[in-house]
Every structure is written in structure tokens, then in C-alpha cells.
PDB file of N, CA and C in Angstrom:
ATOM      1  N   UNK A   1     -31.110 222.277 266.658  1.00  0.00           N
ATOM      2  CA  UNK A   1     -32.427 221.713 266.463  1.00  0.00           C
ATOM      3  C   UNK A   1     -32.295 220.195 266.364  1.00  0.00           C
ATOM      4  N   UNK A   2     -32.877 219.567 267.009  1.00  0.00           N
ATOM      5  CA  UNK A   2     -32.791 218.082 267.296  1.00  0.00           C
ATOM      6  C   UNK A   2     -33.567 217.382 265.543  1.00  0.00           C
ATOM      7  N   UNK A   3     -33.293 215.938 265.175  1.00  0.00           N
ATOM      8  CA  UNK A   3     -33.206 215.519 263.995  1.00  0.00           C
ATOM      9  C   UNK A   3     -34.869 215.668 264.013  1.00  0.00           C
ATOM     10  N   UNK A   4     -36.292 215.357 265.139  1.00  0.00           N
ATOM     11  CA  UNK A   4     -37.297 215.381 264.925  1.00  0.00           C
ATOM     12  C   UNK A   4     -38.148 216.376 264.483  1.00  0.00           C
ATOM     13  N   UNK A   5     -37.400 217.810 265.397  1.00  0.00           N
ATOM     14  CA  UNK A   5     -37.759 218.990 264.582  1.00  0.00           C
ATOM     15  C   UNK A   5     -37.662 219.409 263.738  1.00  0.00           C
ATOM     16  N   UNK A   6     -36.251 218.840 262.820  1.00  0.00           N
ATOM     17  CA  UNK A   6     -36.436 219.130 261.364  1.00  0.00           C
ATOM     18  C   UNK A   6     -37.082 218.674 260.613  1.00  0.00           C
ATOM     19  N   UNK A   7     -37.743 217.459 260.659  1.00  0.00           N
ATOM     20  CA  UNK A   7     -38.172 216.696 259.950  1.00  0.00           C
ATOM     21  C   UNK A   7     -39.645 217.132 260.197  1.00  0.00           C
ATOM     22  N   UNK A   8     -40.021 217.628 261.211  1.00  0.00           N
ATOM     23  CA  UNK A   8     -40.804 218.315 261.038  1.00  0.00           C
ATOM     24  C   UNK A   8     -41.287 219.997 260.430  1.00  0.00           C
ATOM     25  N   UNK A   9     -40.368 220.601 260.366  1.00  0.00           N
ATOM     26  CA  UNK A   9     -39.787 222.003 259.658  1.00  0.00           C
ATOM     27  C   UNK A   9     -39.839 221.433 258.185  1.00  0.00           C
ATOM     28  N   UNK A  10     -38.772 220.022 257.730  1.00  0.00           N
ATOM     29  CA  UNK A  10     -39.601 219.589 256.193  1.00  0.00           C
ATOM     30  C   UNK A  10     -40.608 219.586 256.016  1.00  0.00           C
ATOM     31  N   UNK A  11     -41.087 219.064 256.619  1.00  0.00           N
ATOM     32  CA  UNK A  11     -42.631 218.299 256.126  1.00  0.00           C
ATOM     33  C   UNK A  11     -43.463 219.390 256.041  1.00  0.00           C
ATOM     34  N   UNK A  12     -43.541 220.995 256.738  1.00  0.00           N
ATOM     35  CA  UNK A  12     -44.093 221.986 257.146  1.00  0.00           C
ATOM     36  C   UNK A  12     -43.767 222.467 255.229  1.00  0.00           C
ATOM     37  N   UNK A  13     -42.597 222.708 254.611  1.00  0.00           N
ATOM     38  CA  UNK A  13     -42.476 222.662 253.599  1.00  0.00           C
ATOM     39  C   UNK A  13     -43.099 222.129 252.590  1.00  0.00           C
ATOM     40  N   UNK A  14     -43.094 220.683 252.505  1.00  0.00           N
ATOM     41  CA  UNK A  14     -43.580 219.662 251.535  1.00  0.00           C
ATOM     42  C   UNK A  14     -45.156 220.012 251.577  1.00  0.00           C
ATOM     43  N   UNK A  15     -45.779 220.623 252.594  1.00  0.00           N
ATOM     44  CA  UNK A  15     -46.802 220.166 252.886  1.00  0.00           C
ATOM     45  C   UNK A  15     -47.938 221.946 252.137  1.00  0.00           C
ATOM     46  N   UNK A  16     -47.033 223.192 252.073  1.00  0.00           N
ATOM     47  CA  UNK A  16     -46.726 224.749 251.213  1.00  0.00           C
ATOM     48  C   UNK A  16     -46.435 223.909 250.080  1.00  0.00           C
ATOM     49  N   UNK A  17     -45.471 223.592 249.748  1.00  0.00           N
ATOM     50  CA  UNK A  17     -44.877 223.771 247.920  1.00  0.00           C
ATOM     51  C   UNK A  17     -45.577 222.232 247.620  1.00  0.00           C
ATOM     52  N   UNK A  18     -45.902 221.504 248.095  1.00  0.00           N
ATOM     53  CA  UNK A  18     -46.284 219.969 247.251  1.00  0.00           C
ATOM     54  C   UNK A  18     -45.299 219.561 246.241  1.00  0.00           C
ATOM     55  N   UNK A  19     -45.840 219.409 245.056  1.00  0.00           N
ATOM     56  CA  UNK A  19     -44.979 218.625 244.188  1.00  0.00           C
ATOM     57  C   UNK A  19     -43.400 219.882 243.311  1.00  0.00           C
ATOM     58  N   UNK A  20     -43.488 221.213 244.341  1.00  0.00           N
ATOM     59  CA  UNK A  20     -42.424 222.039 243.596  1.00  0.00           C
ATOM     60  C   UNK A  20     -41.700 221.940 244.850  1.00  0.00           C
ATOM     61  N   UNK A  21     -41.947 220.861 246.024  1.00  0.00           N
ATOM     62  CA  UNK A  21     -40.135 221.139 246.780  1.00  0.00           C
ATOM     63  C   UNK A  21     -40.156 219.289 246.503  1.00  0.00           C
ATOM     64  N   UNK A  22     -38.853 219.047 246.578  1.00  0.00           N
ATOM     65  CA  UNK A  22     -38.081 218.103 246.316  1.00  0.00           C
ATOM     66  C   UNK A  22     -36.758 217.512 247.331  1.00  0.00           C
ATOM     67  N   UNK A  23     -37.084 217.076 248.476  1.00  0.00           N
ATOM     68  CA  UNK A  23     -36.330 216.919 249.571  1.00  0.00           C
ATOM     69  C   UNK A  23     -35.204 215.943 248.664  1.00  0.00           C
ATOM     70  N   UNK A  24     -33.908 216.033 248.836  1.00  0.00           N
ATOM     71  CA  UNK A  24     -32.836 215.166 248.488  1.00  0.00           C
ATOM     72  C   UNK A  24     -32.034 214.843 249.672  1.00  0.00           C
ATOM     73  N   UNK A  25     -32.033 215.280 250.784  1.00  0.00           N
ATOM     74  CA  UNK A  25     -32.229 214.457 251.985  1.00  0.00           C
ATOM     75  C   UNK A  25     -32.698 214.837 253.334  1.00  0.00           C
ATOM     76  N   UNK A  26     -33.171 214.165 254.153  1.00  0.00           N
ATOM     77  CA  UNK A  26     -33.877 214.241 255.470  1.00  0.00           C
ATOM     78  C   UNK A  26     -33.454 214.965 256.280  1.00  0.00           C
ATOM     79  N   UNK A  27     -31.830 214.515 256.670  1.00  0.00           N
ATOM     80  CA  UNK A  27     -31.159 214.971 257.436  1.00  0.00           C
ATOM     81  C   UNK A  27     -29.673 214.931 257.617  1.00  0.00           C
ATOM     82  N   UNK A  28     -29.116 216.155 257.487  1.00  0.00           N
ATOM     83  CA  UNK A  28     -29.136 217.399 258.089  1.00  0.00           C
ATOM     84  C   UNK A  28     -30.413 217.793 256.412  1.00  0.00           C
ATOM     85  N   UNK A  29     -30.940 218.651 256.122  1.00  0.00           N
ATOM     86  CA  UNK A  29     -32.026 219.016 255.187  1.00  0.00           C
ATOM     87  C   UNK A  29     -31.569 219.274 253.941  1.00  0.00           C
ATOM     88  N   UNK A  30     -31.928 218.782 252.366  1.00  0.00           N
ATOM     89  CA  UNK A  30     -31.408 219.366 251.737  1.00  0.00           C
ATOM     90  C   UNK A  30     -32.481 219.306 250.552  1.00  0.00           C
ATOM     91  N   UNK A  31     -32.889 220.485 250.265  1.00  0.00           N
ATOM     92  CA  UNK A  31     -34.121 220.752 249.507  1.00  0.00           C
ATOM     93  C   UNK A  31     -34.115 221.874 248.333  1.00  0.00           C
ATOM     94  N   UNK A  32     -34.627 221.735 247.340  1.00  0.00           N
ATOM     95  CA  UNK A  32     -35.120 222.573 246.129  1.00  0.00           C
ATOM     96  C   UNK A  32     -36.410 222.934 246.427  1.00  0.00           C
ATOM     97  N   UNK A  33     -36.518 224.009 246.272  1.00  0.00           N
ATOM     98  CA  UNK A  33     -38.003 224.435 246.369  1.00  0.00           C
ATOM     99  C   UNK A  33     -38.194 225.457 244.961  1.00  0.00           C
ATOM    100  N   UNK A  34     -38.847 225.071 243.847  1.00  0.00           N
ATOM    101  CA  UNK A  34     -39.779 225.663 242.958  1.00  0.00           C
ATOM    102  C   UNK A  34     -40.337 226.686 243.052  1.00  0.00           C
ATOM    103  N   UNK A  35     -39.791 228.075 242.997  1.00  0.00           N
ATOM    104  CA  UNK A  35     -40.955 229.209 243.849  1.00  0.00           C
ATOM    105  C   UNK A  35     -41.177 229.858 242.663  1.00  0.00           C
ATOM    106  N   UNK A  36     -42.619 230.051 242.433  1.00  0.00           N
ATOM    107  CA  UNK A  36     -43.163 230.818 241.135  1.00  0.00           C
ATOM    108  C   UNK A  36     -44.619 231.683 242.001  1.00  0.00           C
ATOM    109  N   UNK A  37     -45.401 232.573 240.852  1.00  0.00           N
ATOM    110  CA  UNK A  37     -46.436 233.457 241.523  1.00  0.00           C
ATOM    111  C   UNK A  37     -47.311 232.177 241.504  1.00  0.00           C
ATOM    112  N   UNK A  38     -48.174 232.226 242.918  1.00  0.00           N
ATOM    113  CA  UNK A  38     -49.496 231.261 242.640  1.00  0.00           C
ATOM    114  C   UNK A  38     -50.641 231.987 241.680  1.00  0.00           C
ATOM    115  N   UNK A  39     -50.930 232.902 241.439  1.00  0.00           N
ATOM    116  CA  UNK A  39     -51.567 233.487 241.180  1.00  0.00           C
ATOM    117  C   UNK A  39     -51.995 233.459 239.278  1.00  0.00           C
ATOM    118  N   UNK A  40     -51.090 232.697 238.646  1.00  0.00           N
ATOM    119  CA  UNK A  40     -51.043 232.792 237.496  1.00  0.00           C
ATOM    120  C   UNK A  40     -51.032 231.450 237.549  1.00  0.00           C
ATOM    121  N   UNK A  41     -52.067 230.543 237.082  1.00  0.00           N
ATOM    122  CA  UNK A  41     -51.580 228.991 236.491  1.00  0.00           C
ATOM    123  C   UNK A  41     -51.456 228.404 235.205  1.00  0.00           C
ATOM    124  N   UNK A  42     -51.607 229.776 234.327  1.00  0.00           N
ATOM    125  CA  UNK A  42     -50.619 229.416 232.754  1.00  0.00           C
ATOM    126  C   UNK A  42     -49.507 230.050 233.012  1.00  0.00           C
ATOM    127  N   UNK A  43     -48.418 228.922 232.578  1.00  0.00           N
ATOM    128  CA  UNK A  43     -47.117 229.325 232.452  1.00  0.00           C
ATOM    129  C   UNK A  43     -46.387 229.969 231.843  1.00  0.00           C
ATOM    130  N   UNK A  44     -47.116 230.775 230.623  1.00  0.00           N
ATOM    131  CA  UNK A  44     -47.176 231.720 230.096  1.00  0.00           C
ATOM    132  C   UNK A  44     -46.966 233.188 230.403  1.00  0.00           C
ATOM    133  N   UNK A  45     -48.046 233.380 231.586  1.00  0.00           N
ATOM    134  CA  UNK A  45     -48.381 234.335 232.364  1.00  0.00           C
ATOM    135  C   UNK A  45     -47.231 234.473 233.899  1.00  0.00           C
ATOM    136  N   UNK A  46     -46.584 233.769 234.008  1.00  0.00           N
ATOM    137  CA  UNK A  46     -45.799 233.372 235.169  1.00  0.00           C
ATOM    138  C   UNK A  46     -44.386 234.247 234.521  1.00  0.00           C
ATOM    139  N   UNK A  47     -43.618 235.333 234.682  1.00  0.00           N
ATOM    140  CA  UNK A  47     -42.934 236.231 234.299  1.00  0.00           C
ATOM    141  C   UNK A  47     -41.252 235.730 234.947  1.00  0.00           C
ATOM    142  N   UNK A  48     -42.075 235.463 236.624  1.00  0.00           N
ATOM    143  CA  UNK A  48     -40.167 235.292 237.269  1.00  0.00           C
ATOM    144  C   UNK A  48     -40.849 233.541 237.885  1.00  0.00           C
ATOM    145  N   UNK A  49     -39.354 233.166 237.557  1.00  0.00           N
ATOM    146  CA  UNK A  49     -39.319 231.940 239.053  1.00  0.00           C
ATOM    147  C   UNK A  49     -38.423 231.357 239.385  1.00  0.00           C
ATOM    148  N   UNK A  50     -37.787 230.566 240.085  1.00  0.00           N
ATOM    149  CA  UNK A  50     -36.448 230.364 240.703  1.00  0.00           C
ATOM    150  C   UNK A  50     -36.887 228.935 241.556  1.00  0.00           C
ATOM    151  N   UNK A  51     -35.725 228.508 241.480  1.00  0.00           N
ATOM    152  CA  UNK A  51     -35.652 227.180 242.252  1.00  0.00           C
ATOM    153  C   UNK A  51     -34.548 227.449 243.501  1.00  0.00           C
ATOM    154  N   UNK A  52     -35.142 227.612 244.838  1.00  0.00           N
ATOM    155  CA  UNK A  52     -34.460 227.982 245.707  1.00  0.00           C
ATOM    156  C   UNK A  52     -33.890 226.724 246.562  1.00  0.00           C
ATOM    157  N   UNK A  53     -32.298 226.524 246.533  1.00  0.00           N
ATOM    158  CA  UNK A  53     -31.722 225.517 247.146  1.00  0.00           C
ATOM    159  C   UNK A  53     -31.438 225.745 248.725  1.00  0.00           C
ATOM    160  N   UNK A  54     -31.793 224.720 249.541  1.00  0.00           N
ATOM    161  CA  UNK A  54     -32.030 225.152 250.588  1.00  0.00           C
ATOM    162  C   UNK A  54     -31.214 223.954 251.577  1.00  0.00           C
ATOM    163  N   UNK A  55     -29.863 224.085 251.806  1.00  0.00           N
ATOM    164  CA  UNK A  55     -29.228 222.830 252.648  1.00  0.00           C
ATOM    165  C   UNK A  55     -28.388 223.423 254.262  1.00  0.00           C
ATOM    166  N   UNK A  56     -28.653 222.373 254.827  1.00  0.00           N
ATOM    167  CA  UNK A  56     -28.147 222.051 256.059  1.00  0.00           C
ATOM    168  C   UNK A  56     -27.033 221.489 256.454  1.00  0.00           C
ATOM    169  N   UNK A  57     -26.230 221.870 256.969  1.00  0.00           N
ATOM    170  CA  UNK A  57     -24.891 220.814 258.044  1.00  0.00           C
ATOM    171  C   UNK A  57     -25.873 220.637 259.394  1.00  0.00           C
ATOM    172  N   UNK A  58     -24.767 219.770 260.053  1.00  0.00           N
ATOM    173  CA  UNK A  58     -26.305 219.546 261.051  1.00  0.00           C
ATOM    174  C   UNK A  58     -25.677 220.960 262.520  1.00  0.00           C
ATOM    175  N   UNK A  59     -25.359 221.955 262.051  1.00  0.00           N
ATOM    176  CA  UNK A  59     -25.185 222.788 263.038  1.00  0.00           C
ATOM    177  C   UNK A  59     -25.642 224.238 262.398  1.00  0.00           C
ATOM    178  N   UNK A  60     -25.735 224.352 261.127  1.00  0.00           N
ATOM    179  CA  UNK A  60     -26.491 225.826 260.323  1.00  0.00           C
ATOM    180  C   UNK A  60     -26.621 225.607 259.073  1.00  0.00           C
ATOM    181  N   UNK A  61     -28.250 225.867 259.101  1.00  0.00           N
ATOM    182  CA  UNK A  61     -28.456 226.176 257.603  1.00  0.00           C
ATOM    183  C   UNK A  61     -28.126 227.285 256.814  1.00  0.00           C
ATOM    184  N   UNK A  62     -27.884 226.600 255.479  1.00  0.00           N
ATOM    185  CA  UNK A  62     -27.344 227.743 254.457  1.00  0.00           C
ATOM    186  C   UNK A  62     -28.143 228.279 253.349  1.00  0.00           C
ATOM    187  N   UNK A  63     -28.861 228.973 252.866  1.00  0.00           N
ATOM    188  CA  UNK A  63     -29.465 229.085 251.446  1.00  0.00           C
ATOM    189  C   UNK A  63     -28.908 229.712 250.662  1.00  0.00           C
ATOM    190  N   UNK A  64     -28.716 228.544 249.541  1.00  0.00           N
ATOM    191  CA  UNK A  64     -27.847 228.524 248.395  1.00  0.00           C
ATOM    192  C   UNK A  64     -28.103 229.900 247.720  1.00  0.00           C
ATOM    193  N   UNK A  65     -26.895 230.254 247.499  1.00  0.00           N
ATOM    194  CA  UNK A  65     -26.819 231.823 246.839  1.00  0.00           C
ATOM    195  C   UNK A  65     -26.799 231.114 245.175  1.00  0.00           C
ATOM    196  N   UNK A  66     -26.611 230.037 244.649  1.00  0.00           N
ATOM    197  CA  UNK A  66     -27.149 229.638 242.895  1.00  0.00           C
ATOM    198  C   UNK A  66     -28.539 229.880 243.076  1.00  0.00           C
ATOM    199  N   UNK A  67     -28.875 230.314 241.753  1.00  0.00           N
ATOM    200  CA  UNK A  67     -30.656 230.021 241.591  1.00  0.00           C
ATOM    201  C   UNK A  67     -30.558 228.936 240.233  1.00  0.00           C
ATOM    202  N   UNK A  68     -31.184 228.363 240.173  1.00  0.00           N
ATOM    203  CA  UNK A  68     -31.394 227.258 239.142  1.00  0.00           C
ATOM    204  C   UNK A  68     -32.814 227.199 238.285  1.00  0.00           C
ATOM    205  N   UNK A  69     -32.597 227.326 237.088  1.00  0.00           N
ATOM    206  CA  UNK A  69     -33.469 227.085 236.307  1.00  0.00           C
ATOM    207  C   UNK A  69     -34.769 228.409 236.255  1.00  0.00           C
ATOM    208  N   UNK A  70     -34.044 229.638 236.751  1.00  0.00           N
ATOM    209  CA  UNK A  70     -34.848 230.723 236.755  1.00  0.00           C
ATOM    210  C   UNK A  70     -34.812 231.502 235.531  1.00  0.00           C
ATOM    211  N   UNK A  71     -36.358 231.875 235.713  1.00  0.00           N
ATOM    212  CA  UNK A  71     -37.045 232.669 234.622  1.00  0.00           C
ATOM    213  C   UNK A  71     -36.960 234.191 235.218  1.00  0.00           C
ATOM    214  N   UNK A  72     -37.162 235.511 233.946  1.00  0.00           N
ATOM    215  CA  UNK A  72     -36.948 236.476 234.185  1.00  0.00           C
ATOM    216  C   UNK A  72     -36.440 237.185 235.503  1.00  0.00           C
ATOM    217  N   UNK A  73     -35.108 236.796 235.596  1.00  0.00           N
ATOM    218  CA  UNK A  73     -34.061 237.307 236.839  1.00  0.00           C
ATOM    219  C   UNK A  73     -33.238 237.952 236.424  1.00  0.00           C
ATOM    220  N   UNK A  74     -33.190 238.127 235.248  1.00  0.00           N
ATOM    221  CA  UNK A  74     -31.834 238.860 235.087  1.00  0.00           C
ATOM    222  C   UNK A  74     -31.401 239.501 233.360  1.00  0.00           C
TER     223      UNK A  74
END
């Protein structure tokens, strides 16, 4: 995938999660994404959630088998 399409594949991201993905770099991609239920907006009520790490070499992406900072997983 050429450097423009990813950056467009980010932004396709940023543009779903808003202020819960967190690009740490452009390219090759390397991103946190915040994934919780939308459906509940007290955090109270929000049971599981996980911060899914999501990075690139510039020939295959990998998603990080850590979860970070997750609620009821385990």
C-alpha cells in the first residue's frame, strides 16, 4: 500500500474513534485505538474496554496481541 493510502486508511480511523485513537506515527502506522460500547456514556455503565494497538512495518501490519489499560477482560 503506497504511503498516500495509508494515510488515508488513518484518517478513515481518526475520523470513527475521534479523540479515543491516538496516531503515534503516520508512517509506516502506529496507533492506539480506545474501543469501549458506544452505547453507554456513563462510565460506570461501560463493563469491558481495551485499548487496541495497532502498528505497521512498511510491508505488514501487525495488531498488537497486549491490550492496555482494559476493563473487565479477564
Amino acid at each position: 500500500m503506497a504511503e498516500e493510502e495509508v494515510a488515508i486508511e488513518v484518517e478513515a480511523v481518526q475520523a470513527v474513534y475521534g479523540e479515543d485513537c491516538v496516531v503515534l506515527d503516520q508512517f509506516p502506522p502506529h496507533l492506539h485505538v480506545h474501543i469501549k460500547p458506544r452505547t453507554a456514556d456513563v462510565s460506570s455503565q461501560q463493563f469491558v474496554e481495551a485499548v487496541l494497538g495497532i502498528k505497521a512495518s512498511s510491508k505488514v501490519m501487525i495488531i498488537s496481541k497486549r491490550i492496555g489499560q482494559g476493563k473487565g477482560l479477564g
